[in-house]
C-alpha atoms as a PDB file:
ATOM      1  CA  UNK A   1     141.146 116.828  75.206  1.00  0.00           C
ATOM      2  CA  UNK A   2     138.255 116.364  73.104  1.00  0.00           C
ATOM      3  CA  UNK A   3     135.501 117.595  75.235  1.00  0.00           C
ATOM      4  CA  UNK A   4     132.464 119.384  74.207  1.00  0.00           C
ATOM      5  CA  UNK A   5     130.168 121.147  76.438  1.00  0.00           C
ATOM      6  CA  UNK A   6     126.968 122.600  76.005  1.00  0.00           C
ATOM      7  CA  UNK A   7     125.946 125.046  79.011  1.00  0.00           C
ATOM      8  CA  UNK A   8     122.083 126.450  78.716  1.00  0.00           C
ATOM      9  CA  UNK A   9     121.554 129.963  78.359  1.00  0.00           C
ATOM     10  CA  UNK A  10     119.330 129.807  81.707  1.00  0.00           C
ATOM     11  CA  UNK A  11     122.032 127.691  83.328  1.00  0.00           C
ATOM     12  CA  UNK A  12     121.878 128.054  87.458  1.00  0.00           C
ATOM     13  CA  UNK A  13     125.071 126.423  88.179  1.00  0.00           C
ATOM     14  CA  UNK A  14     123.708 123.176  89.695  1.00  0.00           C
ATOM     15  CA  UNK A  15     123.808 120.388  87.490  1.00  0.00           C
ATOM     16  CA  UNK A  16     126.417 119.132  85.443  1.00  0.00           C
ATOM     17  CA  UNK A  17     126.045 115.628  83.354  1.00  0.00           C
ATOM     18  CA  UNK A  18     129.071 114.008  81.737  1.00  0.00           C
ATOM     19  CA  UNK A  19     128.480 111.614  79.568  1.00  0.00           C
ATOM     20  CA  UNK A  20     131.579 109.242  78.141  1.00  0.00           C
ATOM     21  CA  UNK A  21     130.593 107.112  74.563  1.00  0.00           C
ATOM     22  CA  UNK A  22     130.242 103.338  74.050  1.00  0.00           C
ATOM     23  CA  UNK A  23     133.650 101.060  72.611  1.00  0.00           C
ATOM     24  CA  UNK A  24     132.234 101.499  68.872  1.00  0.00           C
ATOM     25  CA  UNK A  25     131.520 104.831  68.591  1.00  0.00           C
ATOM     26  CA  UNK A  26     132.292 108.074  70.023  1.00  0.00           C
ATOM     27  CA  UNK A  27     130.510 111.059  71.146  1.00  0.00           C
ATOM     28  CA  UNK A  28     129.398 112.367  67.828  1.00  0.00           C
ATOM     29  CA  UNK A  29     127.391 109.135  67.395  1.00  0.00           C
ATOM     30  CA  UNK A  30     123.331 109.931  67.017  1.00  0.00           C
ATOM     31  CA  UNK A  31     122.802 108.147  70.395  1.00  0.00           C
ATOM     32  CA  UNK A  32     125.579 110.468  72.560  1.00  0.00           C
ATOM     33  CA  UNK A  33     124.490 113.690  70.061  1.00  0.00           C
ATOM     34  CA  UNK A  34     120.912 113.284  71.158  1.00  0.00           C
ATOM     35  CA  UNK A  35     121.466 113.181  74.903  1.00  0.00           C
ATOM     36  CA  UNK A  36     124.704 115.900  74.498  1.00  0.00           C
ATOM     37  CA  UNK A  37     121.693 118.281  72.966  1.00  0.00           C
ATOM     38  CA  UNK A  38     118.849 117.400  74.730  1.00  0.00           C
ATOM     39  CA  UNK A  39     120.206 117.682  78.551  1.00  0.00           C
ATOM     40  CA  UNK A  40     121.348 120.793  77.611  1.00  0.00           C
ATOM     41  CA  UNK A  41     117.740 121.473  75.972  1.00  0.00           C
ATOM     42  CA  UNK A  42     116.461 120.783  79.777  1.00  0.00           C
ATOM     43  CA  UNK A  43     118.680 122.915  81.553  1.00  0.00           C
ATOM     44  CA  UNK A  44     121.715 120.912  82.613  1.00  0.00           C
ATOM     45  CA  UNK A  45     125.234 121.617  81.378  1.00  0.00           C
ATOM     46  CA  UNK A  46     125.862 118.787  79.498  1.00  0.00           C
ATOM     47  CA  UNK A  47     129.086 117.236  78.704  1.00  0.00           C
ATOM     48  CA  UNK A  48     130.699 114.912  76.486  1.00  0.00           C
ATOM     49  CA  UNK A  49     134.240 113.281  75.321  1.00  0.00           C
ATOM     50  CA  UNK A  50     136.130 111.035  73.416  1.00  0.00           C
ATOM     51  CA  UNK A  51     138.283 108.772  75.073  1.00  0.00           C
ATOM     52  CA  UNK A  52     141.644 108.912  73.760  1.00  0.00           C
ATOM     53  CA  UNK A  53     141.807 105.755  71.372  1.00  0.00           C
ATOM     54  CA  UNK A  54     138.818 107.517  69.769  1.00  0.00           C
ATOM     55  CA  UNK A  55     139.980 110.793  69.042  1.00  0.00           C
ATOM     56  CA  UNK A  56     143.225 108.692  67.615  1.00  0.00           C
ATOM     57  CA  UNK A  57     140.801 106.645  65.352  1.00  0.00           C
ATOM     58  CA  UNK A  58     141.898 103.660  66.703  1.00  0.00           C
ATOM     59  CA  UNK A  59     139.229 100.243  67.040  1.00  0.00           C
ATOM     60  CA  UNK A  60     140.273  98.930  70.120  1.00  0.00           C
ATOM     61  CA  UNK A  61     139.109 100.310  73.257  1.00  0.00           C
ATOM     62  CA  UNK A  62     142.361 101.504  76.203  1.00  0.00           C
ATOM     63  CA  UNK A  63     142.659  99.657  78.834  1.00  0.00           C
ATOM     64  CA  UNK A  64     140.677 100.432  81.893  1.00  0.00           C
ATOM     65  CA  UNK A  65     143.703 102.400  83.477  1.00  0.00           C
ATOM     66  CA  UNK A  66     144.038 104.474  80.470  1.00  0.00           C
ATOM     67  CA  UNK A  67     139.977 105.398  79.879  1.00  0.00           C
ATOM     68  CA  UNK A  68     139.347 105.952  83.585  1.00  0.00           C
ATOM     69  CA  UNK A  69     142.833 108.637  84.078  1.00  0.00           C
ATOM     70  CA  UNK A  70     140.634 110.338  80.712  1.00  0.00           C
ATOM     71  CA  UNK A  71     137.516 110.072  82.937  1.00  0.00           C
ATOM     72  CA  UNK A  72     139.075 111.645  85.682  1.00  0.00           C
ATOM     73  CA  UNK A  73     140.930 114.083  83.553  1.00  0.00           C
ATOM     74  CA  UNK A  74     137.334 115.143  82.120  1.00  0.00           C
ATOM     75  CA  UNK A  75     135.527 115.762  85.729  1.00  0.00           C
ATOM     76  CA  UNK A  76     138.215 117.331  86.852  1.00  0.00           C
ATOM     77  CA  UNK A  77     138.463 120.005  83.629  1.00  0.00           C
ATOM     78  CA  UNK A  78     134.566 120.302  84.122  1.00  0.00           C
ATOM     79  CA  UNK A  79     134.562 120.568  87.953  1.00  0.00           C
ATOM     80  CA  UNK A  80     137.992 123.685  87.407  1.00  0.00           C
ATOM     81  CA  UNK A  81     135.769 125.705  84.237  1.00  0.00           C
ATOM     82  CA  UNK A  82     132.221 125.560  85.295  1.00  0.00           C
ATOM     83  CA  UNK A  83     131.533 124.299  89.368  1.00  0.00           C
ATOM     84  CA  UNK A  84     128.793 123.188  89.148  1.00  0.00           C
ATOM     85  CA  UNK A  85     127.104 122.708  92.556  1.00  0.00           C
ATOM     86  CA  UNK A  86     126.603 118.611  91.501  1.00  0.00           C
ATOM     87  CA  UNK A  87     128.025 116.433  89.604  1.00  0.00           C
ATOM     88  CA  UNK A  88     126.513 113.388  87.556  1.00  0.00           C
ATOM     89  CA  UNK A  89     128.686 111.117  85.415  1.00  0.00           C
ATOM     90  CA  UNK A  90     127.956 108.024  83.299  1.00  0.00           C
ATOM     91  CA  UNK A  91     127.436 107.093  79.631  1.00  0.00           C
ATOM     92  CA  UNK A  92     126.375 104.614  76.955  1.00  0.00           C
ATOM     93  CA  UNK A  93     127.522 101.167  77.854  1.00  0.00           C
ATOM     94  CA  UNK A  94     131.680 101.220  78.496  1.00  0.00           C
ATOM     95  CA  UNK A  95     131.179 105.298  78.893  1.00  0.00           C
ATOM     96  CA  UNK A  96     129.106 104.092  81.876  1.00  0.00           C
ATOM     97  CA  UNK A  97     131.474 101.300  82.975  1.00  0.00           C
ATOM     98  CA  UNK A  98     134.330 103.662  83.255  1.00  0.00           C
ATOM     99  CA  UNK A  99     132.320 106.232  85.236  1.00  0.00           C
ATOM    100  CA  UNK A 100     131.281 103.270  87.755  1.00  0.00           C
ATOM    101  CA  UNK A 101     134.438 102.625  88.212  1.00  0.00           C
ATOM    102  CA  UNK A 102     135.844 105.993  89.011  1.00  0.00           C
ATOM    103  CA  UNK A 103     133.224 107.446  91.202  1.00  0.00           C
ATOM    104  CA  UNK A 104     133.733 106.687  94.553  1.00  0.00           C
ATOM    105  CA  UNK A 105     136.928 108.234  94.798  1.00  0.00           C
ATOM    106  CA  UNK A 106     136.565 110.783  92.305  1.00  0.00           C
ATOM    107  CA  UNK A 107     135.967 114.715  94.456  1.00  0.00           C
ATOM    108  CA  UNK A 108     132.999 116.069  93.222  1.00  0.00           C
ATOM    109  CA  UNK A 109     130.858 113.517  91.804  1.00  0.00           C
ATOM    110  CA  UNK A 110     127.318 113.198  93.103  1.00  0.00           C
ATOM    111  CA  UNK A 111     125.407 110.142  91.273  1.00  0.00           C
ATOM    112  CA  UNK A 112     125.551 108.349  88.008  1.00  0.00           C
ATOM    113  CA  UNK A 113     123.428 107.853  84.933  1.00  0.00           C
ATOM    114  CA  UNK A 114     123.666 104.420  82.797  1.00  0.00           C
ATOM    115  CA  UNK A 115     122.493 104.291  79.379  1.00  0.00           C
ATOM    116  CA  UNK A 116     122.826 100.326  78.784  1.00  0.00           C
ATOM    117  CA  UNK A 117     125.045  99.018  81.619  1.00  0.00           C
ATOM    118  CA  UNK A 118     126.958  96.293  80.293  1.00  0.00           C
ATOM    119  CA  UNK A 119     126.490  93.445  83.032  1.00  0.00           C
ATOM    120  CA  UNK A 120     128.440  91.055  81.029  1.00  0.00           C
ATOM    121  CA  UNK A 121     129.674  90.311  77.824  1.00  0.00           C
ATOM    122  CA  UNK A 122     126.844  88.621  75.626  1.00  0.00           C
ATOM    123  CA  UNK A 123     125.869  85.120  76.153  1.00  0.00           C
ATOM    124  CA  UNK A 124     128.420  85.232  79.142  1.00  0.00           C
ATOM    125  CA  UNK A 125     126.250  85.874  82.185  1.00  0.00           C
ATOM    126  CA  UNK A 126     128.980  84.273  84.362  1.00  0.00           C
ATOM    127  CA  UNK A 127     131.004  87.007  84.059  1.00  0.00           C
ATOM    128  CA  UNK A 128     128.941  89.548  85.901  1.00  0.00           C
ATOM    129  CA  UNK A 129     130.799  93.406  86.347  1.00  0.00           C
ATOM    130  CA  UNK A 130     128.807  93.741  89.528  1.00  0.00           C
ATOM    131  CA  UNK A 131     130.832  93.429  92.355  1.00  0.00           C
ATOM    132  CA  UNK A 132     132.528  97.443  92.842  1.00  0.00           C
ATOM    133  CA  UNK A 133     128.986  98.823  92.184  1.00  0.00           C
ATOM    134  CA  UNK A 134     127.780  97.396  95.940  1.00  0.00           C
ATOM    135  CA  UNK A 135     130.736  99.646  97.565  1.00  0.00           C
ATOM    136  CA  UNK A 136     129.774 102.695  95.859  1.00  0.00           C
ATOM    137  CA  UNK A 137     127.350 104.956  97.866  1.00  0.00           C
ATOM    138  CA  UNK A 138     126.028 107.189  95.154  1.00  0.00           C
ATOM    139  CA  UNK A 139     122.965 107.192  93.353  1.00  0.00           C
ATOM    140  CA  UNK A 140     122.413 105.738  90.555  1.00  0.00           C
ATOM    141  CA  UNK A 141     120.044 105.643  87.392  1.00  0.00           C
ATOM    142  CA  UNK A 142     119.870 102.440  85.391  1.00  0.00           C
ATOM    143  CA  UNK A 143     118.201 102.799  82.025  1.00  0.00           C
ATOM    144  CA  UNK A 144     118.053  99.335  80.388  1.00  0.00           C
ATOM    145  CA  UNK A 145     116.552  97.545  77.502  1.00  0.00           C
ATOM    146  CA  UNK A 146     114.848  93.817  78.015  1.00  0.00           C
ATOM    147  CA  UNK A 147     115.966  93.082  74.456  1.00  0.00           C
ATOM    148  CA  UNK A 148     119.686  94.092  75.613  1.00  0.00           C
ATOM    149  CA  UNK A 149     122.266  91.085  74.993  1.00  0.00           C
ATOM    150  CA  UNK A 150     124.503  92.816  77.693  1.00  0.00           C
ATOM    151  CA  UNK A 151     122.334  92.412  80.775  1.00  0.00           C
ATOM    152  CA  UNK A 152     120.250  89.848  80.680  1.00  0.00           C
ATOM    153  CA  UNK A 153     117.071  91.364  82.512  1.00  0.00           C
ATOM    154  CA  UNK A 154     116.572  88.595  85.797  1.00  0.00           C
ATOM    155  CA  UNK A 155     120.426  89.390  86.595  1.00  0.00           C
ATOM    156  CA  UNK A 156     120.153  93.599  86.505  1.00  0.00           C
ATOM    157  CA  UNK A 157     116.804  93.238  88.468  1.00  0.00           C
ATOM    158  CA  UNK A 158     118.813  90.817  91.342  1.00  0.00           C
ATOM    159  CA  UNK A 159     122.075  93.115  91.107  1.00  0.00           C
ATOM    160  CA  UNK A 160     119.741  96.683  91.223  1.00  0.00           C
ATOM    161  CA  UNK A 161     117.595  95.244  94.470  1.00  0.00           C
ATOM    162  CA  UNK A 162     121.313  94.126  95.987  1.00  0.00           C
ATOM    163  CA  UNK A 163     122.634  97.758  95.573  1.00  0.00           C
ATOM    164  CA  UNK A 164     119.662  98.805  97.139  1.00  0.00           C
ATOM    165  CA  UNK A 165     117.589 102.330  97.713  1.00  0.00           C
ATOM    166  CA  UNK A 166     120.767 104.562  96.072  1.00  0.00           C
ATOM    167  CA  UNK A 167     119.472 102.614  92.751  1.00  0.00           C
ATOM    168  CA  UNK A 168     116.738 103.444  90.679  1.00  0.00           C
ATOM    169  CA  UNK A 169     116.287 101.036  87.571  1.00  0.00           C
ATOM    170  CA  UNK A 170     114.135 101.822  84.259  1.00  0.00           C
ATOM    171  CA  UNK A 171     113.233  99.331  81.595  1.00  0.00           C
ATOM    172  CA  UNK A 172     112.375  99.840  78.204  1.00  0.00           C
ATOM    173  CA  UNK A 173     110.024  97.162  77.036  1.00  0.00           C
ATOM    174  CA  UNK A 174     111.613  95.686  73.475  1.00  0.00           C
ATOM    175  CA  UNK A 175     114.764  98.280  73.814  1.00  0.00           C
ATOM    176  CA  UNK A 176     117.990  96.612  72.873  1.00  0.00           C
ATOM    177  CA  UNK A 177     121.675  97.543  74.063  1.00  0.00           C
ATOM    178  CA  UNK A 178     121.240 101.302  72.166  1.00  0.00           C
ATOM    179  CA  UNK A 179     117.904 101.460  74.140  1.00  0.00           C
ATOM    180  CA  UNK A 180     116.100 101.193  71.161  1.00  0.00           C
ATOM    181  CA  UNK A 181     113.193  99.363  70.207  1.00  0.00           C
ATOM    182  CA  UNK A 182     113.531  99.129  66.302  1.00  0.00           C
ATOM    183  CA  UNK A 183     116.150 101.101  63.880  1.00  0.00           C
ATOM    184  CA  UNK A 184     114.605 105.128  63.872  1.00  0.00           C
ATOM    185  CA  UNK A 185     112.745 104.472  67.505  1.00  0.00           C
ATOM    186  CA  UNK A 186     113.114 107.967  68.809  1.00  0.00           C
ATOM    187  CA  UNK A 187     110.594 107.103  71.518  1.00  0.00           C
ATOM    188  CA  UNK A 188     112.698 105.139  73.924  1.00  0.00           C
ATOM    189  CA  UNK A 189     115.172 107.737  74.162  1.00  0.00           C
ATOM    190  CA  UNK A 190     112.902 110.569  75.134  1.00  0.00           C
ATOM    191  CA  UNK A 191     112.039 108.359  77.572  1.00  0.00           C
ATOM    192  CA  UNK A 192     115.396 107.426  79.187  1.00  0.00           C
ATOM    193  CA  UNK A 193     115.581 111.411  78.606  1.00  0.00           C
ATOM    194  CA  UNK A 194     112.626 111.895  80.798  1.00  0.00           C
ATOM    195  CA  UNK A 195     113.663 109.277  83.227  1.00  0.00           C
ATOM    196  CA  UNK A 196     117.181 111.219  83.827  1.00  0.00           C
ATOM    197  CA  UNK A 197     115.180 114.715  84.337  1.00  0.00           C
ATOM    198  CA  UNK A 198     112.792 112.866  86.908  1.00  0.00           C
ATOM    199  CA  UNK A 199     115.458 111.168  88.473  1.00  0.00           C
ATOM    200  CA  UNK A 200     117.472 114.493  89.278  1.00  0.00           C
ATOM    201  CA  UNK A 201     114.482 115.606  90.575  1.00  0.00           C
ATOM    202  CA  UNK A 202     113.524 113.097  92.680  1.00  0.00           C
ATOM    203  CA  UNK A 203     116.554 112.949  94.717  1.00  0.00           C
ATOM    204  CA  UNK A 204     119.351 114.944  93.536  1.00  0.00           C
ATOM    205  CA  UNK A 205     118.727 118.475  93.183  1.00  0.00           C
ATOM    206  CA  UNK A 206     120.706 120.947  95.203  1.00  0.00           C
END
Protein backbone atom coordinates (compact mmCIF):
# COMPACT_ATOMS: atom_id res chain seq x y z
CA UNK A 1 0.00 0.00 0.00
CA UNK A 2 2.94 2.07 0.26
CA UNK A 3 3.13 2.74 3.89
CA UNK A 4 6.14 3.09 5.97
CA UNK A 5 6.22 3.05 9.63
CA UNK A 6 8.72 3.78 12.03
CA UNK A 7 7.80 2.45 15.69
CA UNK A 8 10.51 3.61 18.57
CA UNK A 9 12.35 1.09 20.31
CA UNK A 10 10.82 2.57 23.73
CA UNK A 11 7.40 2.68 22.08
CA UNK A 12 4.40 2.51 24.93
CA UNK A 13 1.61 1.93 22.64
CA UNK A 14 -0.07 5.37 22.92
CA UNK A 15 0.57 7.53 20.18
CA UNK A 16 0.38 6.98 16.68
CA UNK A 17 0.90 10.00 13.97
CA UNK A 18 0.03 9.49 10.31
CA UNK A 19 1.14 11.75 8.20
CA UNK A 20 -0.20 11.81 4.27
CA UNK A 21 2.30 14.08 1.64
CA UNK A 22 1.49 17.32 -0.22
CA UNK A 23 0.04 17.12 -4.31
CA UNK A 24 3.83 17.57 -5.57
CA UNK A 25 5.64 15.31 -3.75
CA UNK A 26 5.32 12.26 -1.82
CA UNK A 27 6.45 10.92 1.39
CA UNK A 28 10.08 10.50 0.61
CA UNK A 29 10.25 14.29 0.08
CA UNK A 30 12.91 16.06 2.74
CA UNK A 31 9.89 17.84 4.36
CA UNK A 32 7.64 14.34 5.07
CA UNK A 33 11.33 12.37 5.68
CA UNK A 34 12.15 14.83 8.41
CA UNK A 35 8.91 14.62 10.37
CA UNK A 36 8.58 10.50 9.37
CA UNK A 37 12.18 10.37 11.39
CA UNK A 38 11.93 12.78 13.86
CA UNK A 39 8.37 11.78 15.55
CA UNK A 40 9.66 8.59 15.70
CA UNK A 41 13.03 10.17 17.23
CA UNK A 42 10.46 11.52 20.09
CA UNK A 43 8.73 8.50 20.82
CA UNK A 44 5.63 8.32 18.66
CA UNK A 45 5.06 5.65 16.02
CA UNK A 46 5.16 7.54 13.13
CA UNK A 47 3.57 6.86 9.90
CA UNK A 48 3.62 7.76 6.42
CA UNK A 49 2.12 6.96 2.72
CA UNK A 50 1.82 7.63 -0.70
CA UNK A 51 -1.40 8.18 -2.06
CA UNK A 52 -2.04 6.06 -4.91
CA UNK A 53 -1.42 8.48 -7.98
CA UNK A 54 1.99 8.83 -6.31
CA UNK A 55 3.17 5.50 -5.96
CA UNK A 56 1.86 5.25 -9.86
CA UNK A 57 4.10 8.32 -10.72
CA UNK A 58 1.39 10.08 -11.95
CA UNK A 59 1.23 14.41 -11.67
CA UNK A 60 -2.18 14.88 -11.00
CA UNK A 61 -3.52 14.48 -7.66
CA UNK A 62 -7.03 11.61 -7.28
CA UNK A 63 -9.91 12.95 -6.67
CA UNK A 64 -11.00 13.52 -3.16
CA UNK A 65 -13.04 10.16 -3.13
CA UNK A 66 -10.11 8.26 -4.26
CA UNK A 67 -7.24 9.93 -1.67
CA UNK A 68 -9.60 9.89 1.31
CA UNK A 69 -10.78 5.66 0.70
CA UNK A 70 -6.41 5.57 0.75
CA UNK A 71 -6.65 7.66 3.96
CA UNK A 72 -9.00 5.49 5.45
CA UNK A 73 -7.40 2.41 4.09
CA UNK A 74 -4.06 3.68 5.93
CA UNK A 75 -5.72 4.28 9.61
CA UNK A 76 -7.39 1.43 9.37
CA UNK A 77 -4.02 -0.89 8.44
CA UNK A 78 -2.31 1.19 11.32
CA UNK A 79 -5.19 1.01 13.85
CA UNK A 80 -5.37 -3.54 12.82
CA UNK A 81 -1.03 -3.87 13.16
CA UNK A 82 -0.10 -1.64 15.97
CA UNK A 83 -3.38 -0.18 18.37
CA UNK A 84 -2.22 2.33 19.42
CA UNK A 85 -4.19 3.75 22.39
CA UNK A 86 -4.62 7.34 20.12
CA UNK A 87 -4.67 8.23 17.03
CA UNK A 88 -3.43 11.56 15.27
CA UNK A 89 -3.70 12.08 11.51
CA UNK A 90 -2.82 14.98 9.19
CA UNK A 91 -0.05 16.01 6.78
CA UNK A 92 1.67 18.61 4.60
CA UNK A 93 -0.89 20.71 2.85
CA UNK A 94 -3.48 18.21 0.68
CA UNK A 95 -2.04 15.23 3.15
CA UNK A 96 -3.75 17.45 5.75
CA UNK A 97 -6.83 18.30 3.66
CA UNK A 98 -7.64 14.71 3.16
CA UNK A 99 -7.21 13.85 6.86
CA UNK A 100 -9.73 16.87 7.70
CA UNK A 101 -11.93 15.52 5.72
CA UNK A 102 -12.03 11.98 6.92
CA UNK A 103 -11.87 12.38 10.60
CA UNK A 104 -15.01 12.72 12.04
CA UNK A 105 -16.26 9.58 10.92
CA UNK A 106 -13.20 7.73 10.77
CA UNK A 107 -13.12 4.93 14.33
CA UNK A 108 -10.15 5.60 16.03
CA UNK A 109 -8.90 8.91 15.29
CA UNK A 110 -8.22 11.28 18.16
CA UNK A 111 -6.95 14.86 16.78
CA UNK A 112 -5.14 16.19 13.80
CA UNK A 113 -1.85 17.82 12.96
CA UNK A 114 -1.57 20.43 9.87
CA UNK A 115 1.64 21.20 8.39
CA UNK A 116 0.47 24.19 5.96
CA UNK A 117 -3.34 23.94 5.75
CA UNK A 118 -4.29 24.99 2.46
CA UNK A 119 -7.23 27.58 3.14
CA UNK A 120 -7.54 28.33 -0.45
CA UNK A 121 -5.95 28.17 -3.58
CA UNK A 122 -3.42 31.19 -3.98
CA UNK A 123 -4.62 34.59 -4.68
CA UNK A 124 -8.20 33.01 -4.34
CA UNK A 125 -9.23 33.81 -0.77
CA UNK A 126 -12.90 33.49 -1.85
CA UNK A 127 -12.69 30.09 -2.03
CA UNK A 128 -12.14 29.28 1.60
CA UNK A 129 -12.02 25.08 2.52
CA UNK A 130 -13.36 26.02 5.91
CA UNK A 131 -16.70 25.09 6.28
CA UNK A 132 -16.47 20.86 7.40
CA UNK A 133 -13.64 21.85 9.84
CA UNK A 134 -16.48 23.74 12.28
CA UNK A 135 -18.42 20.19 12.51
CA UNK A 136 -15.48 18.29 13.46
CA UNK A 137 -14.98 17.93 17.29
CA UNK A 138 -11.37 16.90 17.45
CA UNK A 139 -8.41 18.70 18.23
CA UNK A 140 -6.49 20.17 16.14
CA UNK A 141 -2.86 21.63 15.58
CA UNK A 142 -2.39 24.30 12.94
CA UNK A 143 1.21 24.97 12.03
CA UNK A 144 1.29 27.83 9.48
CA UNK A 145 3.64 30.14 7.77
CA UNK A 146 2.74 34.15 7.42
CA UNK A 147 4.67 34.05 4.14
CA UNK A 148 2.25 31.04 3.02
CA UNK A 149 0.31 31.92 -0.38
CA UNK A 150 -2.29 29.22 0.73
CA UNK A 151 -3.74 30.86 3.83
CA UNK A 152 -3.55 34.16 3.87
CA UNK A 153 -2.80 34.84 7.71
CA UNK A 154 -6.12 37.40 8.79
CA UNK A 155 -8.41 34.47 7.26
CA UNK A 156 -6.65 31.25 9.34
CA UNK A 157 -6.61 33.54 12.49
CA UNK A 158 -10.76 34.32 11.91
CA UNK A 159 -11.39 30.54 10.81
CA UNK A 160 -8.98 29.05 14.00
CA UNK A 161 -10.94 31.51 16.70
CA UNK A 162 -14.43 30.21 14.82
CA UNK A 163 -13.44 26.50 15.43
CA UNK A 164 -12.76 27.44 18.75
CA UNK A 165 -10.86 25.84 22.05
CA UNK A 166 -10.38 22.14 20.08
CA UNK A 167 -7.85 24.45 17.89
CA UNK A 168 -4.54 25.39 18.68
CA UNK A 169 -2.78 27.57 15.89
CA UNK A 170 1.19 28.19 15.51
CA UNK A 171 2.80 30.71 13.24
CA UNK A 172 6.06 30.78 11.89
CA UNK A 173 7.19 34.32 11.37
CA UNK A 174 8.61 34.53 7.45
CA UNK A 175 7.69 30.58 6.91
CA UNK A 176 6.17 30.00 3.53
CA UNK A 177 3.71 27.07 2.42
CA UNK A 178 6.79 24.29 3.25
CA UNK A 179 7.01 26.16 6.64
CA UNK A 180 10.15 27.42 5.77
CA UNK A 181 11.70 30.61 6.13
CA UNK A 182 14.48 30.57 3.36
CA UNK A 183 15.75 27.40 1.13
CA UNK A 184 18.03 25.08 3.96
CA UNK A 185 15.91 26.74 7.10
CA UNK A 186 15.99 23.72 9.32
CA UNK A 187 14.85 25.94 12.18
CA UNK A 188 11.18 26.29 11.47
CA UNK A 189 10.69 22.73 11.29
CA UNK A 190 12.13 21.81 14.63
CA UNK A 191 9.86 24.12 15.67
CA UNK A 192 6.55 22.89 14.16
CA UNK A 193 8.37 19.57 15.54
CA UNK A 194 8.35 20.95 18.98
CA UNK A 195 4.97 22.46 18.64
CA UNK A 196 3.43 18.82 17.73
CA UNK A 197 5.33 17.20 20.93
CA UNK A 198 3.87 20.12 23.17
CA UNK A 199 0.67 19.92 21.70
CA UNK A 200 0.24 16.05 22.50
CA UNK A 201 1.16 16.95 25.69
CA UNK A 202 -0.91 19.55 26.44
CA UNK A 203 -4.09 17.89 25.76
CA UNK A 204 -3.86 14.61 24.21
CA UNK A 205 -1.97 12.14 26.02
CA UNK A 206 -3.64 8.99 27.21
Amino acid sequence: MGIAALEPPSWDGKFAIILGHGAGQGMESPFMSYFHRELANRGVLSVTFNFDYMEQRRRAPDPQPKLQAKYRAVVEEVISKYAPKKVVIGGKSMGGRVASYIAGDTPGVSGLVFLGYPLHPPGKTEQLRDQHLYQLKLPMLFVSGTRDTFAERDLLDRVVRKIGPNATLLWIDGGDHSLKRARKDGDSLRVALDAIMNWLDAGLRP
